[in-house]
N, C-alpha and C. Protein backbone atom coordinates (compact mmCIF):
# COMPACT_ATOMS: atom_id res chain seq x y z
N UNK A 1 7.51 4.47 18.58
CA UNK A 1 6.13 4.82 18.13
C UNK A 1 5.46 3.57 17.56
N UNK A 2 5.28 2.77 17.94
CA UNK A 2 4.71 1.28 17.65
C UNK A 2 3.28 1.41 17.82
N UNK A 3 2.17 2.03 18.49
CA UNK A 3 0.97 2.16 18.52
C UNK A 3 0.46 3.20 17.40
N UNK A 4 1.50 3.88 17.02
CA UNK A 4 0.97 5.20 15.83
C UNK A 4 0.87 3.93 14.53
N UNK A 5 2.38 3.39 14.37
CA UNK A 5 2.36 2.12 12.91
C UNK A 5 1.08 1.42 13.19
N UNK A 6 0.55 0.88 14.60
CA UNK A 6 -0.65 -0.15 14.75
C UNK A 6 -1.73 0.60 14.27
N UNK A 7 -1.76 1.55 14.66
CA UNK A 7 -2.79 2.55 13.92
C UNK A 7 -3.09 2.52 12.44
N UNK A 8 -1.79 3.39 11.82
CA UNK A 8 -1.39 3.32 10.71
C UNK A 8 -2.06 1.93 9.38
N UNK A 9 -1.63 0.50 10.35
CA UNK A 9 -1.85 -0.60 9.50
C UNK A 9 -3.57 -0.49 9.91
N UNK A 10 -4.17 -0.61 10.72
CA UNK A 10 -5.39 -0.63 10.82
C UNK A 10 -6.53 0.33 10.26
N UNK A 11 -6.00 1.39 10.38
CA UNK A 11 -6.40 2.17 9.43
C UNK A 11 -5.62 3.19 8.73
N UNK A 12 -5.50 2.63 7.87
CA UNK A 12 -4.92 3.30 6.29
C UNK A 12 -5.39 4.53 5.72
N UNK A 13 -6.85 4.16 5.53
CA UNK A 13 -7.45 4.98 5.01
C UNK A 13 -7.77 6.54 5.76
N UNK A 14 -7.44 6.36 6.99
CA UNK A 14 -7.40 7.40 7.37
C UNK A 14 -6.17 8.61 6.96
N UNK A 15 -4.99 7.96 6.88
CA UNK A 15 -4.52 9.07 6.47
C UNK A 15 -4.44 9.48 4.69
N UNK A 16 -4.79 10.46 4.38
CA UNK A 16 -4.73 10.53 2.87
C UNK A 16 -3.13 10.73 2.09
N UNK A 17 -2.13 10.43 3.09
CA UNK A 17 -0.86 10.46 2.34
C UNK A 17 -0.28 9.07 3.30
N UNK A 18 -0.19 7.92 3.02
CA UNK A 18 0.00 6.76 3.67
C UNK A 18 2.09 6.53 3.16
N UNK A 19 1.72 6.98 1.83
CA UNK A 19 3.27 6.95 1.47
C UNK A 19 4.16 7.61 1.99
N UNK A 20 3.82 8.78 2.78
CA UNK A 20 4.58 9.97 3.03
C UNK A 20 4.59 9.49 4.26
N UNK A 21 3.57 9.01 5.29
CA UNK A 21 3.71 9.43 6.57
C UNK A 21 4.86 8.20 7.04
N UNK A 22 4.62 6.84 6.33
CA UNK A 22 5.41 5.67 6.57
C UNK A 22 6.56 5.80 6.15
N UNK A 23 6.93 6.60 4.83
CA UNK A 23 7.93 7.30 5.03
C UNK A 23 8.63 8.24 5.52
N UNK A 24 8.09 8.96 7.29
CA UNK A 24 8.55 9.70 8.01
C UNK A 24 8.77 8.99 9.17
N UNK A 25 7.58 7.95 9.38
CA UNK A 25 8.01 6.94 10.64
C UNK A 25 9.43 6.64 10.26
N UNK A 26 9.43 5.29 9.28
CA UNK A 26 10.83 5.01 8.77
C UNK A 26 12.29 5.42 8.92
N UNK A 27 11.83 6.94 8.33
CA UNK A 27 12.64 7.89 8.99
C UNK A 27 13.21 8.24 10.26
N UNK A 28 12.25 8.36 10.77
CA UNK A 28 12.53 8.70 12.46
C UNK A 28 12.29 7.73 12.88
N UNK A 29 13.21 7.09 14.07
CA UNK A 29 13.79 5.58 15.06
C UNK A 29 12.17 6.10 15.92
């Protein structure tokens, strides 16, 4: 999932739980 993280870093602000979701990528390979 490398285009969801590119997402992710580019826009942040979109998701309103940034801690949680990077901690589910992380999670899951």
């Amino acid at each position: 999932m490398r285009e969801a993280e590119r997402v992710r870093h580019l826009r942040p602000i979109e998701q309103p739980l940034p801690h949680c979701s990077r901690r589910h990528v992380m999670s899951e390979p």
